[in-house]
Protein backbone atom coordinates (compact mmCIF):
# COMPACT_ATOMS: atom_id res chain seq x y z
CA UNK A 1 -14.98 1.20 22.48
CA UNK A 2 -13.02 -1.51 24.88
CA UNK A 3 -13.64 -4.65 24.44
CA UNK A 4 -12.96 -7.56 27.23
CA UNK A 5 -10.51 -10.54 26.65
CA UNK A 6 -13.46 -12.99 26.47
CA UNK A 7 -14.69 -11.10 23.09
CA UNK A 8 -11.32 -11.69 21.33
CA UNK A 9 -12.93 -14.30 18.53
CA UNK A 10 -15.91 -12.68 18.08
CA UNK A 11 -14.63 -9.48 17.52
CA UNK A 12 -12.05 -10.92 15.00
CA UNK A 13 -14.93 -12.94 13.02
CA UNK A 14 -16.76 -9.39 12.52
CA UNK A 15 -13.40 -7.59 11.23
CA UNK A 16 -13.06 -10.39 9.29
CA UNK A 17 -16.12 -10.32 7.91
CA UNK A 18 -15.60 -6.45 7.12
CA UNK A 19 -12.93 -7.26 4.90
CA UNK A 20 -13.71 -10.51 3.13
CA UNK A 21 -17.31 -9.07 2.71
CA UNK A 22 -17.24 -5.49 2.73
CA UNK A 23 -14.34 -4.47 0.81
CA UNK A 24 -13.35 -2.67 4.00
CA UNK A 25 -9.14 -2.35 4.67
CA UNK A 26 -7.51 -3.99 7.61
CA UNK A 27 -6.30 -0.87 8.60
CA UNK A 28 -9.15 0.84 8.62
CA UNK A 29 -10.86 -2.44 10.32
CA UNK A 30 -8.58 -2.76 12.92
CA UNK A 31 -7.46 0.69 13.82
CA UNK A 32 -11.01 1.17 15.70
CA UNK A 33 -11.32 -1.84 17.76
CA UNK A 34 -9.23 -1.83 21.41
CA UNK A 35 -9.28 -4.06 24.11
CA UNK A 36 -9.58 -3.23 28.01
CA UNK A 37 -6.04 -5.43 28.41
CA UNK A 38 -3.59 -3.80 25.76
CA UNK A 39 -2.12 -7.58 25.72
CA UNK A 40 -5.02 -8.87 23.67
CA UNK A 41 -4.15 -6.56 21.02
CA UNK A 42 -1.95 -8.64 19.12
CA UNK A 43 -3.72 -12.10 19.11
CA UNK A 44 -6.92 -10.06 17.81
CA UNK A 45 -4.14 -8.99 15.03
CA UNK A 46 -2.99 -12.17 14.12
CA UNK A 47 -5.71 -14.22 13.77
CA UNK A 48 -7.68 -11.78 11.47
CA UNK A 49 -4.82 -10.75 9.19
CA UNK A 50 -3.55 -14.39 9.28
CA UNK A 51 -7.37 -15.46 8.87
CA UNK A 52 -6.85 -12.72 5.55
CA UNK A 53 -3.53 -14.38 4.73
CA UNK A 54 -4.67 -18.37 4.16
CA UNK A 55 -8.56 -16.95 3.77
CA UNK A 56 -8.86 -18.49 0.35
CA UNK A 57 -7.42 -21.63 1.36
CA UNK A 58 -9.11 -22.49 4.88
CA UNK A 59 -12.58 -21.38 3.14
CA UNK A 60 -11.94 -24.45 0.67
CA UNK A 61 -11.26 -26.68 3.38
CA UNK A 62 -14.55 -25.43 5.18
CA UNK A 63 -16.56 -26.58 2.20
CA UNK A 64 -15.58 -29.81 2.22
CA UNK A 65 -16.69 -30.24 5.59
CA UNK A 66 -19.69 -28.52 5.69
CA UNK A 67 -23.14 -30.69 4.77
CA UNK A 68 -24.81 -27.14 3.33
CA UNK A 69 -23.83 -23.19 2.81
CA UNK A 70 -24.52 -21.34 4.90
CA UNK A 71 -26.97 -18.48 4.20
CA UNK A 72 -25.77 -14.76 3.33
CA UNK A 73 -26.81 -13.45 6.34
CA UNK A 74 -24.61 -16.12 8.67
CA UNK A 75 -21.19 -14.70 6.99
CA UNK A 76 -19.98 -13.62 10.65
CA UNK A 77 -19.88 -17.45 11.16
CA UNK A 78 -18.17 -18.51 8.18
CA UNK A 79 -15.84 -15.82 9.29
CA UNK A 80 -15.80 -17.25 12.67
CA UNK A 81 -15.36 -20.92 10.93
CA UNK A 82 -12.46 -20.01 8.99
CA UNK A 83 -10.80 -18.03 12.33
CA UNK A 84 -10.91 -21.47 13.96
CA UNK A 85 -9.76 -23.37 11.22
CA UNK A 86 -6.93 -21.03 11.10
CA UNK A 87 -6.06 -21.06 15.04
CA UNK A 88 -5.61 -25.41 14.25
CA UNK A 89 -3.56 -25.23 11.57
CA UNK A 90 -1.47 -22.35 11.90
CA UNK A 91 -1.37 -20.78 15.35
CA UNK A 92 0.33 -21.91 18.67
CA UNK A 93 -3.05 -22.21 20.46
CA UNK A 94 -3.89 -25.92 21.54
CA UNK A 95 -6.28 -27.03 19.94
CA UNK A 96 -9.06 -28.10 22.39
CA UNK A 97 -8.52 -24.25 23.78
CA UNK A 98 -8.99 -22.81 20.14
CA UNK A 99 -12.40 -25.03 19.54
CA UNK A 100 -13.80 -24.37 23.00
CA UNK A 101 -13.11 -20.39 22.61
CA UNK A 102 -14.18 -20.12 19.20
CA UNK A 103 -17.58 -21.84 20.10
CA UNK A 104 -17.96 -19.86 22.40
CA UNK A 105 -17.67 -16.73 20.73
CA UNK A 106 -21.09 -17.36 18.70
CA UNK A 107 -22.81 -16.69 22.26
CA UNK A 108 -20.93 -13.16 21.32
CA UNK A 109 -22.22 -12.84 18.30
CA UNK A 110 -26.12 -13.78 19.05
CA UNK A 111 -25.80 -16.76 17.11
CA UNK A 112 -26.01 -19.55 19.76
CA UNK A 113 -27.31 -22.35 17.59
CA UNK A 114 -24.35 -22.30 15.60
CA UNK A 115 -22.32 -23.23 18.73
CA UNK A 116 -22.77 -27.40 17.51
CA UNK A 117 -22.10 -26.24 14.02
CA UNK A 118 -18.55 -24.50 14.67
CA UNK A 119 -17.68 -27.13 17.32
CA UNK A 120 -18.63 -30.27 14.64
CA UNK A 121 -16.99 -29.07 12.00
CA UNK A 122 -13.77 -28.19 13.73
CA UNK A 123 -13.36 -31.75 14.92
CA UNK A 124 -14.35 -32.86 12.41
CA UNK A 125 -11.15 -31.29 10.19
CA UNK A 126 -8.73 -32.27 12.71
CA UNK A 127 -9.55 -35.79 12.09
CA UNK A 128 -9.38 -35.16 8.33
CA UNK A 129 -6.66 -32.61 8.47
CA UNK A 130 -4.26 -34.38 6.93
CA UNK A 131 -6.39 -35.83 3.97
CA UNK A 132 -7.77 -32.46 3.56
CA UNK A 133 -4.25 -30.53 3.56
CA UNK A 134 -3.34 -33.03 0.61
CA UNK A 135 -6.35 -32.17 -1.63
CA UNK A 136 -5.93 -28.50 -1.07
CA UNK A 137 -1.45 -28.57 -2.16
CA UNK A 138 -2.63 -30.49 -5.51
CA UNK A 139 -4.32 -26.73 -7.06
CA UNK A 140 -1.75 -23.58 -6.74
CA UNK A 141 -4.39 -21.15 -5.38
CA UNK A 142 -5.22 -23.47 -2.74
CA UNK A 143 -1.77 -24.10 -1.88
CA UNK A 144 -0.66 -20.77 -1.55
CA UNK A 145 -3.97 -19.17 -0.72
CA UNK A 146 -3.98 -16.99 -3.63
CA UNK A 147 -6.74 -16.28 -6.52
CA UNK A 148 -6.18 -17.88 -9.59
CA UNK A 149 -6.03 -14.46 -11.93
CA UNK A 150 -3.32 -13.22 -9.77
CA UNK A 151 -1.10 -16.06 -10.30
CA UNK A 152 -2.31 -16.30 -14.61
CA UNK A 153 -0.77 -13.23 -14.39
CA UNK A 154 2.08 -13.54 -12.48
CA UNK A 155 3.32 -16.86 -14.56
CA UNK A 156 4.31 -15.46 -18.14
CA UNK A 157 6.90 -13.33 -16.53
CA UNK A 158 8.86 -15.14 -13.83
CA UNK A 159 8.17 -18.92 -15.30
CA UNK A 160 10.87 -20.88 -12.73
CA UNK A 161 10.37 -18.51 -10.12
CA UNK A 162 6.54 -18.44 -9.81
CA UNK A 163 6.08 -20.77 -6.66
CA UNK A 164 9.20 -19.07 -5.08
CA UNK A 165 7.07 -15.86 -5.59
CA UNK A 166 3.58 -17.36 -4.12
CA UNK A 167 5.14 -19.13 -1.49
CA UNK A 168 6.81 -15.43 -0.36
CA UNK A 169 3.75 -13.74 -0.12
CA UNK A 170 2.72 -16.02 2.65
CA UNK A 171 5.95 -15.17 4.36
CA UNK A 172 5.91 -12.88 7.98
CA UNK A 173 7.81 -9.70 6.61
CA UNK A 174 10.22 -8.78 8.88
CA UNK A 175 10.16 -5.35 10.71
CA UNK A 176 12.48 -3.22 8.89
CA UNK A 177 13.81 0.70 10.46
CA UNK A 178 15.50 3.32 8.29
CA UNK A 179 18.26 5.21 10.17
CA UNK A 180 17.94 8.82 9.64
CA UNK A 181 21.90 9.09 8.78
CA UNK A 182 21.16 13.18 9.19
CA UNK A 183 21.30 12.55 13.14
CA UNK A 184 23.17 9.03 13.70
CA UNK A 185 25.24 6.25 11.85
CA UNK A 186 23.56 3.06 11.42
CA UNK A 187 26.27 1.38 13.16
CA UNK A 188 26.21 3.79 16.10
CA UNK A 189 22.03 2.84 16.02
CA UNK A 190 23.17 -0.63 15.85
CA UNK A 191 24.87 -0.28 19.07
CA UNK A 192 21.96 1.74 20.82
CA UNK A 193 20.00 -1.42 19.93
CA UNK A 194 22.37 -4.18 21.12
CA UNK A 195 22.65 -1.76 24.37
CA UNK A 196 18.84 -2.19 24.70
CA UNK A 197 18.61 -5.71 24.24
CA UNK A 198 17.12 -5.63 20.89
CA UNK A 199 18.61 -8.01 18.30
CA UNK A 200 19.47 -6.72 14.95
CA UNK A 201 21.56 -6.85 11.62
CA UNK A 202 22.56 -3.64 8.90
CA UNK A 203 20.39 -4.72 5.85
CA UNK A 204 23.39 -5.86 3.05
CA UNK A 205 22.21 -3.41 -0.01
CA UNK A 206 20.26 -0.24 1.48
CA UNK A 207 22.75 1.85 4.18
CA UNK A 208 20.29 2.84 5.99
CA UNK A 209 18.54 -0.06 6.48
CA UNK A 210 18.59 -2.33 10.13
CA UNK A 211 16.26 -5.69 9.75
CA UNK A 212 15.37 -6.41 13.64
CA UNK A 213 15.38 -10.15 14.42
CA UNK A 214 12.06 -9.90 16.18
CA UNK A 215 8.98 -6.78 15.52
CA UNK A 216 8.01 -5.14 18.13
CA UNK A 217 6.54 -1.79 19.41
CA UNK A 218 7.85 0.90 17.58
CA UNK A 219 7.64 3.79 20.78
CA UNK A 220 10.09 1.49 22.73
CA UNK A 221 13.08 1.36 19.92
CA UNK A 222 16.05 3.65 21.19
CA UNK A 223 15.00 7.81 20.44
CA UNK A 224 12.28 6.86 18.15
CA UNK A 225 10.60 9.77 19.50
CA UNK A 226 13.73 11.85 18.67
CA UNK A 227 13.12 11.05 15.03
CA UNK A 228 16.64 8.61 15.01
CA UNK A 229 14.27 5.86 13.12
CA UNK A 230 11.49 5.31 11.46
CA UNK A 231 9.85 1.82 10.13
CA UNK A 232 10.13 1.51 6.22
CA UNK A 233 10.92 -1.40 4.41
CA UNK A 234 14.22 -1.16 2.79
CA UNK A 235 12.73 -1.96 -0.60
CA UNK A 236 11.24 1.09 -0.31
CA UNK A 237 14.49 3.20 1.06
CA UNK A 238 15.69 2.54 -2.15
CA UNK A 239 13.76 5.80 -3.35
CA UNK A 240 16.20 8.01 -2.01
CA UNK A 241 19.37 6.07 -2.58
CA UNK A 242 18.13 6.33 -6.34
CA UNK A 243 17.77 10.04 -6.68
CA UNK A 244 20.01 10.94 -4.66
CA UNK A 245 18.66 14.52 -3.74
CA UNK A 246 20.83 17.36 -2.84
CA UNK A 247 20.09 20.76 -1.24
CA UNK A 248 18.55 23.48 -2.74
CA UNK A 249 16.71 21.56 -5.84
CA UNK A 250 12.98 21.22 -5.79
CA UNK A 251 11.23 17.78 -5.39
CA UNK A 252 7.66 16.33 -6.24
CA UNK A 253 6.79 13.69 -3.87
CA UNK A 254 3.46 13.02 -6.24
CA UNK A 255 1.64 10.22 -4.28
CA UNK A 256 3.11 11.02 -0.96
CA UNK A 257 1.29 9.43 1.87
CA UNK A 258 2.29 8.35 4.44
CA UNK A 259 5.54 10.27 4.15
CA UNK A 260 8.12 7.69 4.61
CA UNK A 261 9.84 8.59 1.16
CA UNK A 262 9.48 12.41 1.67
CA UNK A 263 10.88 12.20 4.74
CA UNK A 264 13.78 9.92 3.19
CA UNK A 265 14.05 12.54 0.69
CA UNK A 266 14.72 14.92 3.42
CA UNK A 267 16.86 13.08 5.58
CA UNK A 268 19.10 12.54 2.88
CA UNK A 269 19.72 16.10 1.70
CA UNK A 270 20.06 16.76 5.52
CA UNK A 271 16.86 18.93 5.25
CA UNK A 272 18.05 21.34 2.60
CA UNK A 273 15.97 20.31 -0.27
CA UNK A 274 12.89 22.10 -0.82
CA UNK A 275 10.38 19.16 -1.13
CA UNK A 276 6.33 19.32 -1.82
CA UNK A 277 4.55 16.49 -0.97
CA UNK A 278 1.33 15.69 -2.80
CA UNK A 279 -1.90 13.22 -1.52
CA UNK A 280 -5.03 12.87 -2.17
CA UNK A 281 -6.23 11.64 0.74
CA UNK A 282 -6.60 13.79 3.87
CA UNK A 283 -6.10 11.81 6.94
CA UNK A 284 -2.91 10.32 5.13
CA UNK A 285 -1.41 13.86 4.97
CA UNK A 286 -2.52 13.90 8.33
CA UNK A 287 0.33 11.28 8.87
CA UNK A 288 2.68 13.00 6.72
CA UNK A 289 2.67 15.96 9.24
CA UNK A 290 2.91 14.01 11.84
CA UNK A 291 5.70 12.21 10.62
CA UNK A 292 7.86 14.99 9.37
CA UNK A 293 6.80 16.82 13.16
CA UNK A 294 8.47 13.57 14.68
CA UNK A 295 11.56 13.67 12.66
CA UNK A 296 12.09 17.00 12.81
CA UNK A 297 11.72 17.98 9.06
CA UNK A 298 10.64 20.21 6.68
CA UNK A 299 7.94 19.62 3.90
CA UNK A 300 5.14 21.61 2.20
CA UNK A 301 2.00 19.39 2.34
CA UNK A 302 -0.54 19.62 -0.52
CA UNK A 303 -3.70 17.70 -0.21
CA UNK A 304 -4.95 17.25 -3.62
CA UNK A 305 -5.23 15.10 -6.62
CA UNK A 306 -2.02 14.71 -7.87
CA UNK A 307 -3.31 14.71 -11.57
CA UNK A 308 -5.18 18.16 -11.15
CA UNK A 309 -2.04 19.22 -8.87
CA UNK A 310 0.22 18.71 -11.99
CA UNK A 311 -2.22 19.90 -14.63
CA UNK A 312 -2.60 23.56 -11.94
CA UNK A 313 0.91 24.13 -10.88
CA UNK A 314 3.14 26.46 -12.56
CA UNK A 315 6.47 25.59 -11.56
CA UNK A 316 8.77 22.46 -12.65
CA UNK A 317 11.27 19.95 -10.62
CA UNK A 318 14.23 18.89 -10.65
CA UNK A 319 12.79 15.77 -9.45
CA UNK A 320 9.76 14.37 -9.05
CA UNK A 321 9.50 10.53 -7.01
CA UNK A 322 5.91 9.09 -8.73
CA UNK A 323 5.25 6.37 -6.02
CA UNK A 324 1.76 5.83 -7.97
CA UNK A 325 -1.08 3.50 -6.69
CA UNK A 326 -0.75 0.50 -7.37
CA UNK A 327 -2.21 -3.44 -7.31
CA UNK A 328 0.05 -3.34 -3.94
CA UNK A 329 1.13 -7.26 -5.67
CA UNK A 330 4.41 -6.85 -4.00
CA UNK A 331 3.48 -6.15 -0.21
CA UNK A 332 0.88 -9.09 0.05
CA UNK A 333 3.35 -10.79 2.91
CA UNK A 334 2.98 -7.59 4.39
CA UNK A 335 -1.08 -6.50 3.81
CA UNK A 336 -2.55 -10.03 3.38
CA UNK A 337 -5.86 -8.81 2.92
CA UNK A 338 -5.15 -7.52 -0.54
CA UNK A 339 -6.00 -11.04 -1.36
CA UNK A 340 -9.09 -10.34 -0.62
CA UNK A 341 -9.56 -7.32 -1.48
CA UNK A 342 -7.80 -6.77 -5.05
CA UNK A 343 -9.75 -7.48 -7.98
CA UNK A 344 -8.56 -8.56 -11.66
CA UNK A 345 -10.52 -5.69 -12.81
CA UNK A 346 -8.37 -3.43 -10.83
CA UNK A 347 -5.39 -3.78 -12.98
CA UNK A 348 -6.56 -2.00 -16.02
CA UNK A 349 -7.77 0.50 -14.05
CA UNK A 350 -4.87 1.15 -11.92
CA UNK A 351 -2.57 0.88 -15.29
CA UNK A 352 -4.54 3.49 -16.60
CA UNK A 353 -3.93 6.23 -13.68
CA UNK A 354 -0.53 5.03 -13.78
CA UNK A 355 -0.44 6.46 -17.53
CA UNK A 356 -2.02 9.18 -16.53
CA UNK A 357 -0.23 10.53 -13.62
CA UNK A 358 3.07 9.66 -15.46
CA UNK A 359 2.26 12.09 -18.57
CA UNK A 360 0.98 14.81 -16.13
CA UNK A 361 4.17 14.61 -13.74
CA UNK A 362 6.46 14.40 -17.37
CA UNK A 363 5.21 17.35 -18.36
CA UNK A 364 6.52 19.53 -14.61
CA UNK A 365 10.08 18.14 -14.81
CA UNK A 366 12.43 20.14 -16.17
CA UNK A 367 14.96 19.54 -18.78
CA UNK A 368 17.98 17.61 -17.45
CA UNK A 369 15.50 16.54 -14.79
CA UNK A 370 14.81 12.95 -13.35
CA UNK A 371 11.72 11.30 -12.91
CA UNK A 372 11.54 8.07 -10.90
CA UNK A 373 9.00 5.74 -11.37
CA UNK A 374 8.11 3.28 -8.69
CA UNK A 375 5.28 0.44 -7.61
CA UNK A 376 5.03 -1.81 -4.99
CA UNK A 377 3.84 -3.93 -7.95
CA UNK A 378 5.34 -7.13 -9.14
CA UNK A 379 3.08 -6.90 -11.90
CA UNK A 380 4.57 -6.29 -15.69
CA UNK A 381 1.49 -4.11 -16.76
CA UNK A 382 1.93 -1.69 -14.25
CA UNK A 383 6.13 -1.79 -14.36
CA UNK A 384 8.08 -2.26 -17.12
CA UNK A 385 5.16 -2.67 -19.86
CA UNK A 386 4.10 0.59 -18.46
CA UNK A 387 7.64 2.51 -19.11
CA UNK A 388 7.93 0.45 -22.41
CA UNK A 389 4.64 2.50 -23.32
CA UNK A 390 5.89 5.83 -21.91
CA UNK A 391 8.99 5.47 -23.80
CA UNK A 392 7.30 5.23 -27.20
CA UNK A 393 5.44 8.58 -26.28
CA UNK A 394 8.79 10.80 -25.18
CA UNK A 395 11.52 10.53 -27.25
CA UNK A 396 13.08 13.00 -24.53
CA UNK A 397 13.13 10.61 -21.89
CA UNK A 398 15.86 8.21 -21.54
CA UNK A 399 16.37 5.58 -18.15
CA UNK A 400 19.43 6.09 -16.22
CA UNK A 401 21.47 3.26 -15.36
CA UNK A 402 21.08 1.89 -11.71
CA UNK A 403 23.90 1.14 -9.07
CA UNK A 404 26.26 -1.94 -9.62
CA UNK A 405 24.33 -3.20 -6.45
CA UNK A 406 20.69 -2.78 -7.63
CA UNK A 407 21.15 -4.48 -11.28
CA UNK A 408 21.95 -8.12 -9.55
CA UNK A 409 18.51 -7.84 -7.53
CA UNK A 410 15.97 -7.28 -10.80
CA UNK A 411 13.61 -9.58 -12.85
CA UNK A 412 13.70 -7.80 -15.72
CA UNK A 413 15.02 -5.95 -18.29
CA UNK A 414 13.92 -2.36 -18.39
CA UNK A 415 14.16 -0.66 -14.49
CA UNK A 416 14.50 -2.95 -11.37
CA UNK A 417 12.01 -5.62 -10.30
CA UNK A 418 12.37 -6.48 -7.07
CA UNK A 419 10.70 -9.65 -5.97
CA UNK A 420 8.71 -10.30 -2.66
CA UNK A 421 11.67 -11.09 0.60
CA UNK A 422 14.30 -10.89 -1.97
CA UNK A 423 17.11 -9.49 0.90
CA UNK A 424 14.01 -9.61 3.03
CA UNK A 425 12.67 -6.36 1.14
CA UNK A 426 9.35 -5.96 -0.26
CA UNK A 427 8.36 -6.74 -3.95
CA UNK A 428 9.00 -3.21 -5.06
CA UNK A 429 9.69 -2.02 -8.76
CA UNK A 430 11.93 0.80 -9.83
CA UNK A 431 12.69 3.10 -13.27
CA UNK A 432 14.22 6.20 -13.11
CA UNK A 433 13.73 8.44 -16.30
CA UNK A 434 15.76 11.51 -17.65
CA UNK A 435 14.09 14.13 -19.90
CA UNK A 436 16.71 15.59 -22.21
CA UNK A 437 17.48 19.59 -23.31
């Protein structure tokens, strides 16, 4: 369904809502809502994920200026509320434009008698605003918009870096391309960019890595099409560089979706290693076929549990790349509505399937072969507390040493903890494993 200019707010207060209330993912929000002028598009975009991204924050500073709660039912407002508390404190929009539209959009949502509420209240902060801004720096979660179990458990293992970390997550992550080096140089890429206009640098630690100054739409980037590029971050590139796969050995891409790292995998070997790629999820391998159709590459999809995958197949790796799910800690910049959506509860959980897919994916590597396990966690329990555990298990597994130019980047001591837009990369952990004879 198309939606006109005029229902921008409105429509951003109920995907809002969806996510803060529902439990509901921003991609999955925001993939089925279009508007009749393609140009709307991204303000719809920003203000909901940057509504996700200070969420915690701009809700505080609504409840100081609100006289009562408002009732269950009236959570599209408070959605609507926070939009426009967003659009004067963060965004570009003047601010008698942002009031005006964002009353207006509770005509929209068949709400009209909260047009005097919205429209009081937002004056109302930008005569406090400062006063307000000042109470909400003086408690960390308000400050950086983040819940206070996430940062209890972030403290204990980066003490001096912990507001460098929180501050990161509210960070734009830049848009990131991996070359596929099986068709073109990065440096000739490079030039096919500058050619086009498009300003970019060569990431300093992944080759195959461009960071472009500005994001954009993907379609329009030089043979994108052609499968030259695709968008990755280069945190996660790293995969690749790491197990460096060569033709003719068999891979396990265990928690594959979307594709980027078995396509990496691919490009790398220059499409001569025999890669399966594993997910559970079926309109994810969806986009793993689509992707590997794009770059012109060769994969054998499997859509199935990766745990009853391992347990059922009869075969064993070389190597097997365990991306496994994961609290997602380390792409917040980039997903901002995992503040909303991740729980403190989650972490055992996720630890646990973790364990689990790690002893069933131990158990099809051969001997001599190399396991790597990875997160795009910055959380101890589910990195290096996790292969400190494994380790106590398999006396035949033993971690390989990383490159000269990885061991500079981590925060910690067993594998390679990257931290959120450290060399403007994700927060992205690392630990590749060995099983011996």
């Amino acid at each position: 369904m198309l939606f006109s200019s005029d229902k921008i707010r409105s429509q951003a207060a109920k995907a809002l809502q969806q996510i803060a209330y529902e439990g509901r993912s921003s991609n999955d929000v925001l993939t089925n809502i279009e508007f009749e002028n393609p140009a709307d598009t991204p303000l719809f975009k920003s203000l909901v994920l940057g509504s996700c991204r200070y969420f915690l924050r701009l809700e505080q500073a609504a409840q100081q200026l609100m006289n009562k709660n408002l009732r269950n039912k009236d959570s599209d407002i408070g959605c609507l509320l926070i939009i426009g508390l967003y659009q004067l404190e963060y965004s570009r929009i003047p601010d008698h434009a942002a009031i005006s539209e964002t009353v207006a959009a509770c005509e929209q949502l068949k709400k009209p008698w909260a047009k005097k509420f919205i429209n009081g209240v937002l004056r109302n902060y930008l005569r406090s605003q400062e006063a307000i801004n000042q109470a909400l720096d003086n408690n960390w979660d308000t400050k950086f918009s983040l819940p206070d179990w996430l940062i209890n458990k972030i403290k204990p293992f980066y003490k001096d870096k912990v507001e460098q970390i929180l501050q990161s997550c509210n960070q734009q992550a830049p848009l990131t391309l991996r070359v596929n080096l099986s068709k073109i140089t990065r440096e000739a890429y490079l030039n096919l960019l500058n050619d086009a206009g498009i300003s970019a640098r060569a990431h300093p630690i992944v080759p195959s890595a461009i960071v472009l100054a500005e994001p954009m739409n993907v379609t329009l980037l030089p043979k994108f099409g052609e499968g030259f590029v695709s968008v990755q971050d280069a945190a996660a590139q790293l995969a690749s560089w790491i197990l460096k796969p060569q033709k003719d050995i068999k891979i396990l891409d265990a928690c594959a979706a979307p594709g980027g790292k078995t396509a990496h995998l691919l490009e790398y070997s220059d499409n001569q290693a025999e890669v399966i790629a594993v997910d559970i999820d079926d309109r994810r391998c969806q986009r793993i076929d689509e992707n590997l159709e794009r770059l012109q590459l060769d994969a054998q999809v499997i859509c199935h549990d990766a745990i009853e995958y391992l347990a059922e197949v009869d075969t064993q790796f070389d190597q097997i790349l365990l991306d496994v799910p994961c609290s997602a800690t380390g792409v917040i910049r980039r997903h901002p509505d995992i503040k909303l959506l991740r729980r403190e509860s989650d972490i055992g959980e996720l630890v646990n399937i973790q364990n689990q897919i790690l002893e069933a994916a131990w158990s099809a590597l051969k001997p001599n072969g190399k396991l790597l396990y990875a997160t795009c966690s910055i959380l101890q329990q589910e990195n290096s507390q996790q292969i400190t555990t494994f380790l106590e298990k398999h006396k035949d597994a033993v971690i390989e040493p990383l490159s000269e130019e990885l061991v500079p980047l981590s925060n910690t001591e067993i594998g390679c903890q990257i931290l959120p837009n450290q060399e403007q990369m994700d927060g992205f952990y690392y630990c590749l494993l060995q099983k011996a004879n």
